[in-house]
PDB file of N, CA and C in Angstrom:
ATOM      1  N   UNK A   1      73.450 133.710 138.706  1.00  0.00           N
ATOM      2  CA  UNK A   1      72.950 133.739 137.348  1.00  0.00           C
ATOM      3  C   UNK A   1      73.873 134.540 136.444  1.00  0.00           C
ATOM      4  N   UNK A   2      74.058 135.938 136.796  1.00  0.00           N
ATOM      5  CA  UNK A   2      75.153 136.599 136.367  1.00  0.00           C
ATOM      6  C   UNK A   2      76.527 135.762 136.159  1.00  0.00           C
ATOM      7  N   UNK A   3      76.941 134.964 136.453  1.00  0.00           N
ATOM      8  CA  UNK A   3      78.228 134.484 137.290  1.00  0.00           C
ATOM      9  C   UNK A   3      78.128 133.466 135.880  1.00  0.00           C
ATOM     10  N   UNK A   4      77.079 132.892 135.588  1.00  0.00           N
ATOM     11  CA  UNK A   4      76.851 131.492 134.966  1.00  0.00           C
ATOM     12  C   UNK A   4      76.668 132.153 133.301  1.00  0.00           C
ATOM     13  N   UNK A   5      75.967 133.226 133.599  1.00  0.00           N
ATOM     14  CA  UNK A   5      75.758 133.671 132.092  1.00  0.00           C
ATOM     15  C   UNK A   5      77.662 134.404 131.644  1.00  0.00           C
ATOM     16  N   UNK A   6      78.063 134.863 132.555  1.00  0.00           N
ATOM     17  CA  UNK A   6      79.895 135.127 132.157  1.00  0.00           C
ATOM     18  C   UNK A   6      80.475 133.741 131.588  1.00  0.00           C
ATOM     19  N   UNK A   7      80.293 133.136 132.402  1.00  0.00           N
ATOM     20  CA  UNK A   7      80.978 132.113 132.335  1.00  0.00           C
ATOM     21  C   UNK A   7      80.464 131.064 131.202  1.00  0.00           C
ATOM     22  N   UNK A   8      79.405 131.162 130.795  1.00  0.00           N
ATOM     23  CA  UNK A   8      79.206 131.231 129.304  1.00  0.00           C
ATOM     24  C   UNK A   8      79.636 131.796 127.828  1.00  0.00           C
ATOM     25  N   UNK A   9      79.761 132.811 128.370  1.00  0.00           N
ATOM     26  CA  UNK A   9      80.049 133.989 127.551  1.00  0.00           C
ATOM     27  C   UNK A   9      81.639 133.907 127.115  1.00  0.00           C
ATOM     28  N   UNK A  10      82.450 132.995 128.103  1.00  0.00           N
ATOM     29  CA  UNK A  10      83.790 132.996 127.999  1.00  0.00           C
ATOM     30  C   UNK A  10      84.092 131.682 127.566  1.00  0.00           C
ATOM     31  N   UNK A  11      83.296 130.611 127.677  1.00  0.00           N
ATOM     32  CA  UNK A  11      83.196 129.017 127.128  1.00  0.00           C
ATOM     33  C   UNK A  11      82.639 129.894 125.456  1.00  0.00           C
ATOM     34  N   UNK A  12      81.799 130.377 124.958  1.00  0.00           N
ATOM     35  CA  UNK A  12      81.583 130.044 123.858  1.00  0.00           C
ATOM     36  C   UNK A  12      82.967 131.128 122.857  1.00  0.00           C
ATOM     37  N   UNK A  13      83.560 131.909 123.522  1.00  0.00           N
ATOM     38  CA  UNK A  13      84.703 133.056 123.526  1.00  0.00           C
ATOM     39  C   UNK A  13      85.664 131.625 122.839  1.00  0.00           C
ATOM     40  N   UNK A  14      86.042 130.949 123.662  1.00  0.00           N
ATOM     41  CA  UNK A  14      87.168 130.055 124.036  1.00  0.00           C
ATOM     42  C   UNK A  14      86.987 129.052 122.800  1.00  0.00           C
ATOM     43  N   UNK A  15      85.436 128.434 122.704  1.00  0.00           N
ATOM     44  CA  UNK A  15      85.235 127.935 121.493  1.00  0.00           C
ATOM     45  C   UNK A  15      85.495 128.574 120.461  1.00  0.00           C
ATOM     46  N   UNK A  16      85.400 129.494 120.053  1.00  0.00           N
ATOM     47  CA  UNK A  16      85.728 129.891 118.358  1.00  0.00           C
ATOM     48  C   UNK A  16      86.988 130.385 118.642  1.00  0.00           C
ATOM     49  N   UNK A  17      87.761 130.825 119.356  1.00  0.00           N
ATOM     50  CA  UNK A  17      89.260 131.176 119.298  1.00  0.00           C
ATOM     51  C   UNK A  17      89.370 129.947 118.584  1.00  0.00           C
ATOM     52  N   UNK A  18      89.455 128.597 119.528  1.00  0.00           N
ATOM     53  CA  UNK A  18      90.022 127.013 119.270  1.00  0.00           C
ATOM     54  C   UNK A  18      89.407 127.288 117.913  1.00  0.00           C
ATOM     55  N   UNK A  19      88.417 127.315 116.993  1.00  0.00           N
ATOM     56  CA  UNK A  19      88.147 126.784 115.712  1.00  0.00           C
ATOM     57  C   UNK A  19      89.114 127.740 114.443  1.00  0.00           C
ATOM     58  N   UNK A  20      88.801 129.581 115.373  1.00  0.00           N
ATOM     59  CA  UNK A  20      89.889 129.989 114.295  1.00  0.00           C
ATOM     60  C   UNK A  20      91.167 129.127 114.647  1.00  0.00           C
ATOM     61  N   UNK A  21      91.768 128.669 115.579  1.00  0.00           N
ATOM     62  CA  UNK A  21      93.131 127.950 115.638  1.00  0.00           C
ATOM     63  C   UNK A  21      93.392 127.051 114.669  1.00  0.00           C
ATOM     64  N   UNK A  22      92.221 126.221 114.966  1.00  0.00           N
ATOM     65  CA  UNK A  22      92.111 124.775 114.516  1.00  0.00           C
ATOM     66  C   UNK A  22      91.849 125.215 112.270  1.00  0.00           C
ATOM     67  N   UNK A  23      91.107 126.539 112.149  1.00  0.00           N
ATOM     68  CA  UNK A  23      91.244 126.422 110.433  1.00  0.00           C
ATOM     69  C   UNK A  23      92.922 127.398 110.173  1.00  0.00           C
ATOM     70  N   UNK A  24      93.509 127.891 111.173  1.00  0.00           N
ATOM     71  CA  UNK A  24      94.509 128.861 110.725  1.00  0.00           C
ATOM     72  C   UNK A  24      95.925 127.272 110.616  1.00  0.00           C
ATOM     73  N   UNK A  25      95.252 126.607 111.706  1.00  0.00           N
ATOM     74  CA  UNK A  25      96.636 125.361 111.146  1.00  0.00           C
ATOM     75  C   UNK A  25      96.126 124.418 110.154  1.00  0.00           C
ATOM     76  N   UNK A  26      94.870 124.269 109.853  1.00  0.00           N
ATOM     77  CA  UNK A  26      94.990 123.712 108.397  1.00  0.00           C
ATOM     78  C   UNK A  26      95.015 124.447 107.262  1.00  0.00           C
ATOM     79  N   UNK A  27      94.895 125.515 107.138  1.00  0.00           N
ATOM     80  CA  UNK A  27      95.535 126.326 106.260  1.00  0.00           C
ATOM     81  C   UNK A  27      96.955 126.122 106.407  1.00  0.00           C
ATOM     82  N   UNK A  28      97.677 126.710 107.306  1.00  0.00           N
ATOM     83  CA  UNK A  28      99.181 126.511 107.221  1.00  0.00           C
ATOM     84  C   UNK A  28      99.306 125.227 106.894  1.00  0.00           C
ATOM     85  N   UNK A  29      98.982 123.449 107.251  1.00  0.00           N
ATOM     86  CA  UNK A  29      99.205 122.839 107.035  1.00  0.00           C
ATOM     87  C   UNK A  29      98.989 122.192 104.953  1.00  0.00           C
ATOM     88  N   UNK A  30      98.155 122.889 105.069  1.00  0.00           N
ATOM     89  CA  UNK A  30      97.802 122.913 103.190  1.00  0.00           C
ATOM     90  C   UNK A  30      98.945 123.502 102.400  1.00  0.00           C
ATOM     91  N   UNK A  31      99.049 124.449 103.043  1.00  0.00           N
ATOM     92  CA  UNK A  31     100.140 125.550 102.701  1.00  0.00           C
ATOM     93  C   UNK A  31     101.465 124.858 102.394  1.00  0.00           C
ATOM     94  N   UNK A  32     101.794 124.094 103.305  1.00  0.00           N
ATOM     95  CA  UNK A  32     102.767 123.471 103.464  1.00  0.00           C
ATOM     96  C   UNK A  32     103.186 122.093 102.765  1.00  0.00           C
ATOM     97  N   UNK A  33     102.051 121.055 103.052  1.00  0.00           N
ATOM     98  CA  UNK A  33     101.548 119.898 102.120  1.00  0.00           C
ATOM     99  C   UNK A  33     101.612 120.807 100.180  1.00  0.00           C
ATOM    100  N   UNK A  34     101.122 121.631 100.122  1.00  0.00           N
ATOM    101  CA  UNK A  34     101.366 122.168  98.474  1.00  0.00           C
ATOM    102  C   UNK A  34     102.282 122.417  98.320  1.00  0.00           C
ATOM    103  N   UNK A  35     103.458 122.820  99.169  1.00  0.00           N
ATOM    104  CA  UNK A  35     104.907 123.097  98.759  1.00  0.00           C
ATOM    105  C   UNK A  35     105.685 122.163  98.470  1.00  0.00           C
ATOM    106  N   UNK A  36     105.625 121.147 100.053  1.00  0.00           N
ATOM    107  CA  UNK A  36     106.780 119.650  99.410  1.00  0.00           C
ATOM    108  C   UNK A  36     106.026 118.927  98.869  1.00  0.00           C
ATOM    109  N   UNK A  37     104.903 118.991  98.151  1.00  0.00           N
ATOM    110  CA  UNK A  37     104.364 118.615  97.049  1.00  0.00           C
ATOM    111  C   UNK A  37     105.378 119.206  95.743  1.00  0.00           C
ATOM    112  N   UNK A  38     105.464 120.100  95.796  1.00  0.00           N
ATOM    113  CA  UNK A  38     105.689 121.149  94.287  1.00  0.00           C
ATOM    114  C   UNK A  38     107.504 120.622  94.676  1.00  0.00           C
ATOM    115  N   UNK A  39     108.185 121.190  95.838  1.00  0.00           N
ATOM    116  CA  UNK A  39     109.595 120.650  95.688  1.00  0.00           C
ATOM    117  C   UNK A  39     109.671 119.069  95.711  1.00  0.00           C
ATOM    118  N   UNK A  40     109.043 118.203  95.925  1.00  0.00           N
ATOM    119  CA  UNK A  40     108.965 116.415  95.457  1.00  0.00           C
ATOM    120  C   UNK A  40     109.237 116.480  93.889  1.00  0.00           C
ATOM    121  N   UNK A  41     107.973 117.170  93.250  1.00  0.00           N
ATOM    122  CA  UNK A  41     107.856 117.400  92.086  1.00  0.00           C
ATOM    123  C   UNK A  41     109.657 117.893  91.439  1.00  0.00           C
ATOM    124  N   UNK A  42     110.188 119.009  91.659  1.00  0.00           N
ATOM    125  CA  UNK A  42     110.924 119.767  91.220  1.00  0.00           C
ATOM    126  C   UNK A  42     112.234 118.582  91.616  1.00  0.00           C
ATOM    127  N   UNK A  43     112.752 117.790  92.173  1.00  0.00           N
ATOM    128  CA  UNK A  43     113.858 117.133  92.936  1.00  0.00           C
ATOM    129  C   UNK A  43     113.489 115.838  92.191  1.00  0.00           C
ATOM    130  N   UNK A  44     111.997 115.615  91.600  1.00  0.00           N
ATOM    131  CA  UNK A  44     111.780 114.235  90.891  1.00  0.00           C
ATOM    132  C   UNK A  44     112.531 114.798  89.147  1.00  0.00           C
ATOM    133  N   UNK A  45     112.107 115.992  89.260  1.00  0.00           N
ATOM    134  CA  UNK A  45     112.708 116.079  87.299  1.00  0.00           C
ATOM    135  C   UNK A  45     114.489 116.237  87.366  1.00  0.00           C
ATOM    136  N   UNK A  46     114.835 116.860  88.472  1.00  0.00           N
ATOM    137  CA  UNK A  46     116.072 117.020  88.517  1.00  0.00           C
ATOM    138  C   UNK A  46     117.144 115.628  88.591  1.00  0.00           C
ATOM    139  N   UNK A  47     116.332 114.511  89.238  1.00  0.00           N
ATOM    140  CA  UNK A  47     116.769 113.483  89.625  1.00  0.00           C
ATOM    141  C   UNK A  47     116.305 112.690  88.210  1.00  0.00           C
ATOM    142  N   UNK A  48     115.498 112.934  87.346  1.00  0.00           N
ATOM    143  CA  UNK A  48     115.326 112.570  85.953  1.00  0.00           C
ATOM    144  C   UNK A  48     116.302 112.884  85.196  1.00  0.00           C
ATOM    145  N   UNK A  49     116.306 114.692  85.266  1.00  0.00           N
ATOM    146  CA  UNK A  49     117.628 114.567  84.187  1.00  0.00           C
ATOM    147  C   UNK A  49     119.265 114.021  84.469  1.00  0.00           C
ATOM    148  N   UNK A  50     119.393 114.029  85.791  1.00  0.00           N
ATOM    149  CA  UNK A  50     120.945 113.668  86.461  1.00  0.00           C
ATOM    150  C   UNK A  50     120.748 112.258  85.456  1.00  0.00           C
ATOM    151  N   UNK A  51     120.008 111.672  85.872  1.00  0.00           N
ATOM    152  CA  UNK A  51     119.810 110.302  85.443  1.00  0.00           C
ATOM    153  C   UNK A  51     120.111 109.586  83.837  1.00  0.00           C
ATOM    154  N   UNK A  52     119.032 110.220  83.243  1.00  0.00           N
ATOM    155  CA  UNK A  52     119.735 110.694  81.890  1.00  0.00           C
ATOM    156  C   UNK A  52     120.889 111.213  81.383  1.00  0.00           C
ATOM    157  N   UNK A  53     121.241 112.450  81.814  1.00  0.00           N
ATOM    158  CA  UNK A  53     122.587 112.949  81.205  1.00  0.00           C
ATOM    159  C   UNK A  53     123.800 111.549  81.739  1.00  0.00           C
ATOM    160  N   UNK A  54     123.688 110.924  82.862  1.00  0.00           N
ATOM    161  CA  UNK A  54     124.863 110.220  83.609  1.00  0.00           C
ATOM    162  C   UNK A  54     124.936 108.772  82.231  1.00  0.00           C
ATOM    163  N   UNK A  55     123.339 108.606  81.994  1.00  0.00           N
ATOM    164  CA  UNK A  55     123.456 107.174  81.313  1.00  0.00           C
ATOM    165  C   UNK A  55     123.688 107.630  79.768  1.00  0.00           C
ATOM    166  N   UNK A  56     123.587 109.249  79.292  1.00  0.00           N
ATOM    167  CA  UNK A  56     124.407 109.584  77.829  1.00  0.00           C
ATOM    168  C   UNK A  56     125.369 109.388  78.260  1.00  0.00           C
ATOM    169  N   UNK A  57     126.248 110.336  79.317  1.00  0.00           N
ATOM    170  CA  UNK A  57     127.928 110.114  79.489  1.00  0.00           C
ATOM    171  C   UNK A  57     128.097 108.638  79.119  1.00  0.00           C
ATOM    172  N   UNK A  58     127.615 107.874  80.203  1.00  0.00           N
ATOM    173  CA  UNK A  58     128.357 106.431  80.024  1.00  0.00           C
ATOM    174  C   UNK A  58     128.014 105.893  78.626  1.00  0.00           C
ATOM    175  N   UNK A  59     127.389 106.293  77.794  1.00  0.00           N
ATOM    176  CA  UNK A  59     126.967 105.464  76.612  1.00  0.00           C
ATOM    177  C   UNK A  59     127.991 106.330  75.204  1.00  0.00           C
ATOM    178  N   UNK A  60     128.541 107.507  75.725  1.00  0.00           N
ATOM    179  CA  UNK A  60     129.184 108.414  74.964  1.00  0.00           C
ATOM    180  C   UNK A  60     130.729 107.594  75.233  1.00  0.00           C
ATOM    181  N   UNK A  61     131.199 107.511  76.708  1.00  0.00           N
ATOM    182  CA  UNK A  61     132.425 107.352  76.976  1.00  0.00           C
ATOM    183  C   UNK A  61     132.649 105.451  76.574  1.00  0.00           C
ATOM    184  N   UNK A  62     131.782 104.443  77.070  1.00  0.00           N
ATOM    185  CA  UNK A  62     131.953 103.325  76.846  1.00  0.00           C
ATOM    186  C   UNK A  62     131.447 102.286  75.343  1.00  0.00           C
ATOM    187  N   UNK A  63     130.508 103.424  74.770  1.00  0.00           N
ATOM    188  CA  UNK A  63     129.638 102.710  73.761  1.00  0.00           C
ATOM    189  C   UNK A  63     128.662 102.063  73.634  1.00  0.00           C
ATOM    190  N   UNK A  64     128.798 101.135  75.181  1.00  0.00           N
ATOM    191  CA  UNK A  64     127.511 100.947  75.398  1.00  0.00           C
ATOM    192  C   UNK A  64     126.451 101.484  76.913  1.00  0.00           C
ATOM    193  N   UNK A  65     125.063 101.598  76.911  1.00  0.00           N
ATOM    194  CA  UNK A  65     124.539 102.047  77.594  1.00  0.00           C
ATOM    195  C   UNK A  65     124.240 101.917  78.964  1.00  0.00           C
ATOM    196  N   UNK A  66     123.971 101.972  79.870  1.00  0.00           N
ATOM    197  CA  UNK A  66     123.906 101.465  81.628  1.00  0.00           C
ATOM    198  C   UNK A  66     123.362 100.384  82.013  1.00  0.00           C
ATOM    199  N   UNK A  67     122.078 100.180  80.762  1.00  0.00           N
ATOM    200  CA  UNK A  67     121.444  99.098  80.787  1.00  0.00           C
ATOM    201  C   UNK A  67     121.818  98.189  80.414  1.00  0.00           C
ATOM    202  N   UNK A  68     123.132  98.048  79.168  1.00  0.00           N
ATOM    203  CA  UNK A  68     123.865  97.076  78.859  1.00  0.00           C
ATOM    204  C   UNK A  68     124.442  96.876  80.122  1.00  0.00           C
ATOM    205  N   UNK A  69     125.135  97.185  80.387  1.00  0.00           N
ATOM    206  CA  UNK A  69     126.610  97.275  81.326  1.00  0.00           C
ATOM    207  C   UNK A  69     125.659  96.535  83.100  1.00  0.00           C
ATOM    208  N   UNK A  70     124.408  96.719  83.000  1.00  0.00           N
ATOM    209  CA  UNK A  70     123.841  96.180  84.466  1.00  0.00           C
ATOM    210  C   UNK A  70     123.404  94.566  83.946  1.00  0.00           C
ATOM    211  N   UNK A  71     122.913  94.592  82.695  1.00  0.00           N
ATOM    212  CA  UNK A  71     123.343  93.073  82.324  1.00  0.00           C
ATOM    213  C   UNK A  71     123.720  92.552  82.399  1.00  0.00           C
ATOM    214  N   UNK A  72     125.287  92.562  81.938  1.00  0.00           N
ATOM    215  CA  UNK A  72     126.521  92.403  81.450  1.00  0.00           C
ATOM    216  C   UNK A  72     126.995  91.778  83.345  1.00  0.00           C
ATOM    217  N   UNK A  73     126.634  92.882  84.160  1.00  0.00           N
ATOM    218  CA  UNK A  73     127.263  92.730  85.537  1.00  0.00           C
ATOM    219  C   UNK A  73     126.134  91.476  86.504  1.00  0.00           C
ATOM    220  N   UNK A  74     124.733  92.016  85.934  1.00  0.00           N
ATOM    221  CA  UNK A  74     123.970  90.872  86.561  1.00  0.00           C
ATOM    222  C   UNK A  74     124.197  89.474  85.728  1.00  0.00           C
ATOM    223  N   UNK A  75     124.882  89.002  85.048  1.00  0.00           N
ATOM    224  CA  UNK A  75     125.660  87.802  84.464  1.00  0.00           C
ATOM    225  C   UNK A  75     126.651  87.176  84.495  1.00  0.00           C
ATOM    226  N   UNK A  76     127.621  88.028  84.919  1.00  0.00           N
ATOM    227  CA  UNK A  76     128.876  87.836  85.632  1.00  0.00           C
ATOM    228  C   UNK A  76     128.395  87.641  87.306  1.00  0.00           C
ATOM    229  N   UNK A  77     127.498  88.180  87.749  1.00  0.00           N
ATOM    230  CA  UNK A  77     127.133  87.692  89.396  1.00  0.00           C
ATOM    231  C   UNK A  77     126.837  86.582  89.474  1.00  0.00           C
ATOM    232  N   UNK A  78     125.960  86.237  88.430  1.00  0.00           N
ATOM    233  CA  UNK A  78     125.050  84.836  88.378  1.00  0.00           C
ATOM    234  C   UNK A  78     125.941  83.520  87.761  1.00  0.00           C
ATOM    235  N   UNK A  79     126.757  84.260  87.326  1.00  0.00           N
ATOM    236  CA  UNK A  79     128.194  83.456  86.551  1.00  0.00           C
ATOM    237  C   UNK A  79     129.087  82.637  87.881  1.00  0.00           C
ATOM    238  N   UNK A  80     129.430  83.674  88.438  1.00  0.00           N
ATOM    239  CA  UNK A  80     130.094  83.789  89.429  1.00  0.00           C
ATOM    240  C   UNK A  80     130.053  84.578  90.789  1.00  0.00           C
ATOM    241  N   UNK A  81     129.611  83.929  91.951  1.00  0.00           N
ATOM    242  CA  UNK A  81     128.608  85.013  92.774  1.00  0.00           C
ATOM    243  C   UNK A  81     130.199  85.234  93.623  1.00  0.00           C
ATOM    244  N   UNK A  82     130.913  83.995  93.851  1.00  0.00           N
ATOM    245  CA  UNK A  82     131.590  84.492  94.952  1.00  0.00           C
ATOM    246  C   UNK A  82     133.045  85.316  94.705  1.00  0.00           C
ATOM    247  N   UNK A  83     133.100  85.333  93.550  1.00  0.00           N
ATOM    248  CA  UNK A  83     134.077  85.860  93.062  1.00  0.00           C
ATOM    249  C   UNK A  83     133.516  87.905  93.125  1.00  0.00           C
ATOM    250  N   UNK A  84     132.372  88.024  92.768  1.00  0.00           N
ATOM    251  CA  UNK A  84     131.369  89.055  92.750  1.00  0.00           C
ATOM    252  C   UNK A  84     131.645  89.609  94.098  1.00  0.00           C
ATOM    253  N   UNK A  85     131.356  88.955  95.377  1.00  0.00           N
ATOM    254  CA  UNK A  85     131.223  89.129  96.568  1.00  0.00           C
ATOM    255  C   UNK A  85     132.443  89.710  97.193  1.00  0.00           C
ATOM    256  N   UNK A  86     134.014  88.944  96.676  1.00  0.00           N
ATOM    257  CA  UNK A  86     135.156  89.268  96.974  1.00  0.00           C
ATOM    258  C   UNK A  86     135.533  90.751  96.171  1.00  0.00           C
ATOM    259  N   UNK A  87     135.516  91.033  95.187  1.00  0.00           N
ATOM    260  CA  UNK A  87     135.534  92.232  94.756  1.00  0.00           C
ATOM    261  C   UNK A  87     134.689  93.192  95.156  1.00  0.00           C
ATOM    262  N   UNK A  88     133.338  93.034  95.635  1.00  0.00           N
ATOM    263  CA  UNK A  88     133.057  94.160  96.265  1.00  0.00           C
ATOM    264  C   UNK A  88     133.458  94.356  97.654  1.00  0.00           C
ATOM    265  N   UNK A  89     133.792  93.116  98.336  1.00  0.00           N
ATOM    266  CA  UNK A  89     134.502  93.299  99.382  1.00  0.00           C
ATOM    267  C   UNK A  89     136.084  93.813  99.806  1.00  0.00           C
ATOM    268  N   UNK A  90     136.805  93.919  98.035  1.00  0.00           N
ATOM    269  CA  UNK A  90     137.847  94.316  97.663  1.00  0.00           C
ATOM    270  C   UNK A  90     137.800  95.917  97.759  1.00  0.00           C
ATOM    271  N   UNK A  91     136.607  96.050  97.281  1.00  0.00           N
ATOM    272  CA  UNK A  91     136.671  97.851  96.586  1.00  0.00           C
ATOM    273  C   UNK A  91     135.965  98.369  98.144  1.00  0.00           C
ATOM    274  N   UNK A  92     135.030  97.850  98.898  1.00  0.00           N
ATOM    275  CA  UNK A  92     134.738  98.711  99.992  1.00  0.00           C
ATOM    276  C   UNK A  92     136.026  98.860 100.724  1.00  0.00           C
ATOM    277  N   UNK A  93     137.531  97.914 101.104  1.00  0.00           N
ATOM    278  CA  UNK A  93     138.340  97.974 101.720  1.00  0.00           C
ATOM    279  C   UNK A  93     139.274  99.134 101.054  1.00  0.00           C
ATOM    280  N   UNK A  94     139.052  99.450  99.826  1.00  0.00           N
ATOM    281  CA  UNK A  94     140.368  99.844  99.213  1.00  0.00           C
ATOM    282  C   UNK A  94     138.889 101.485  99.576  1.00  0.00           C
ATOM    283  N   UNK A  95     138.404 101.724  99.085  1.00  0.00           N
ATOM    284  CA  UNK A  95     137.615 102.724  99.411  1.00  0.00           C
ATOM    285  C   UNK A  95     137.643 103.458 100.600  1.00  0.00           C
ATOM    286  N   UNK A  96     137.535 102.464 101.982  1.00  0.00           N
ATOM    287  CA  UNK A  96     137.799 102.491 103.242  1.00  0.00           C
ATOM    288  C   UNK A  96     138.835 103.325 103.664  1.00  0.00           C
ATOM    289  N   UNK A  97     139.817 102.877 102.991  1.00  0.00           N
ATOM    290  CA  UNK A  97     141.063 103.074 103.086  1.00  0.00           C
ATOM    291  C   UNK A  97     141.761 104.656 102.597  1.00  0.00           C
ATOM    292  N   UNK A  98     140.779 105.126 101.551  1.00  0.00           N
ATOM    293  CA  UNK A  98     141.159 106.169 100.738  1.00  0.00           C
ATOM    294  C   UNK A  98     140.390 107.374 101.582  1.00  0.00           C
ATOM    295  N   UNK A  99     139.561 106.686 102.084  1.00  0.00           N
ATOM    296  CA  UNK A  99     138.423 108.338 103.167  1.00  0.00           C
ATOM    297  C   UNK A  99     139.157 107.917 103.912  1.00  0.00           C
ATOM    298  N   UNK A 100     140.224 107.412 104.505  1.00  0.00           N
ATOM    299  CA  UNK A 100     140.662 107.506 106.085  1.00  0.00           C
ATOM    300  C   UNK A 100     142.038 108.294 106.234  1.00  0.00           C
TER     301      UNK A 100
END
Protein backbone atom coordinates (compact mmCIF):
# COMPACT_ATOMS: atom_id res chain seq x y z
CA UNK A 1 0.00 0.00 0.00
CA UNK A 2 2.84 2.21 1.03
CA UNK A 3 4.76 1.14 -2.12
CA UNK A 4 1.55 2.09 -4.38
CA UNK A 5 0.74 5.31 -2.60
CA UNK A 6 4.89 6.39 -3.52
CA UNK A 7 4.50 5.40 -6.54
CA UNK A 8 1.70 7.64 -6.99
CA UNK A 9 3.11 10.32 -5.50
CA UNK A 10 5.95 10.17 -8.17
CA UNK A 11 3.40 9.56 -11.35
CA UNK A 12 1.51 12.69 -10.34
CA UNK A 13 5.39 14.49 -9.52
CA UNK A 14 6.27 13.41 -13.18
CA UNK A 15 2.92 14.77 -14.47
CA UNK A 16 3.26 18.41 -13.75
CA UNK A 17 7.10 18.52 -14.32
CA UNK A 18 5.86 17.29 -18.17
CA UNK A 19 3.10 20.22 -18.13
CA UNK A 20 5.58 22.88 -16.67
CA UNK A 21 7.80 21.47 -19.76
CA UNK A 22 5.18 21.30 -22.10
CA UNK A 23 3.95 25.50 -21.14
CA UNK A 24 7.87 26.56 -20.74
CA UNK A 25 8.22 25.34 -24.66
CA UNK A 26 5.27 27.09 -25.75
CA UNK A 27 6.25 30.03 -24.30
CA UNK A 28 9.69 29.78 -25.83
CA UNK A 29 8.01 28.74 -28.93
CA UNK A 30 5.69 32.11 -28.95
CA UNK A 31 8.69 33.81 -28.07
CA UNK A 32 10.20 32.83 -30.99
CA UNK A 33 7.17 32.70 -33.61
CA UNK A 34 6.93 36.82 -32.39
CA UNK A 35 10.41 37.42 -33.39
CA UNK A 36 10.64 35.97 -37.08
CA UNK A 37 7.43 37.44 -37.19
CA UNK A 38 8.84 41.06 -36.34
CA UNK A 39 12.32 40.21 -38.48
CA UNK A 40 9.83 38.92 -41.72
CA UNK A 41 8.31 42.20 -41.03
CA UNK A 42 11.69 44.28 -40.83
CA UNK A 43 13.50 42.28 -44.18
CA UNK A 44 9.83 42.89 -45.94
CA UNK A 45 10.35 46.99 -45.64
CA UNK A 46 13.97 46.70 -46.34
CA UNK A 47 13.31 44.61 -49.41
CA UNK A 48 10.57 47.49 -50.18
CA UNK A 49 12.87 50.16 -50.08
CA UNK A 50 15.95 48.27 -52.07
CA UNK A 51 13.17 47.92 -54.49
CA UNK A 52 12.21 51.34 -54.87
CA UNK A 53 15.41 53.18 -54.61
CA UNK A 54 16.83 50.40 -57.55
CA UNK A 55 13.59 51.30 -59.83
CA UNK A 56 14.41 55.49 -59.05
CA UNK A 57 18.11 54.68 -60.08
CA UNK A 58 16.99 53.03 -63.25
CA UNK A 59 14.35 55.66 -64.05
CA UNK A 60 17.04 58.53 -63.09
CA UNK A 61 19.90 56.82 -65.22
CA UNK A 62 17.66 55.53 -68.35
CA UNK A 63 14.50 57.82 -68.31
CA UNK A 64 12.42 55.38 -68.33
CA UNK A 65 11.08 53.23 -65.42
CA UNK A 66 11.51 49.19 -64.74
CA UNK A 67 8.12 48.79 -65.61
CA UNK A 68 8.67 50.30 -68.94
CA UNK A 69 11.81 48.51 -69.68
CA UNK A 70 9.95 44.78 -68.50
CA UNK A 71 7.49 45.66 -71.27
CA UNK A 72 9.59 46.76 -73.65
CA UNK A 73 11.60 43.19 -72.91
CA UNK A 74 8.31 41.09 -72.54
CA UNK A 75 7.72 42.29 -76.40
CA UNK A 76 10.80 41.73 -77.79
CA UNK A 77 10.41 37.90 -76.23
CA UNK A 78 7.07 37.57 -77.73
CA UNK A 79 8.54 39.31 -80.88
CA UNK A 80 11.16 37.05 -80.99
CA UNK A 81 11.48 34.11 -78.51
CA UNK A 82 14.41 32.38 -80.03
CA UNK A 83 16.54 34.99 -80.57
CA UNK A 84 15.60 35.91 -76.59
CA UNK A 85 16.67 32.36 -75.66
CA UNK A 86 20.16 32.65 -77.49
CA UNK A 87 21.13 35.76 -75.68
CA UNK A 88 20.37 34.60 -72.49
CA UNK A 89 22.15 31.65 -73.30
CA UNK A 90 24.89 34.11 -74.55
CA UNK A 91 25.16 36.10 -71.23
CA UNK A 92 24.95 32.91 -68.80
CA UNK A 93 28.18 31.63 -70.92
CA UNK A 94 29.96 34.91 -70.94
CA UNK A 95 28.99 35.24 -67.08
CA UNK A 96 30.21 31.63 -66.57
CA UNK A 97 33.17 32.49 -67.81
CA UNK A 98 33.92 35.71 -65.78
CA UNK A 99 33.33 33.74 -62.06
CA UNK A 100 35.72 31.11 -63.30
Amino acid sequence: MEGTLAAEGRKIEVEKAVERAATVAQDVMSRVATGAAEQAGDLAKQVQRLATDTDRHVEEYTGKSSAAWMNDASRLIKKHPWQAVALGALLLYVLGKLRA
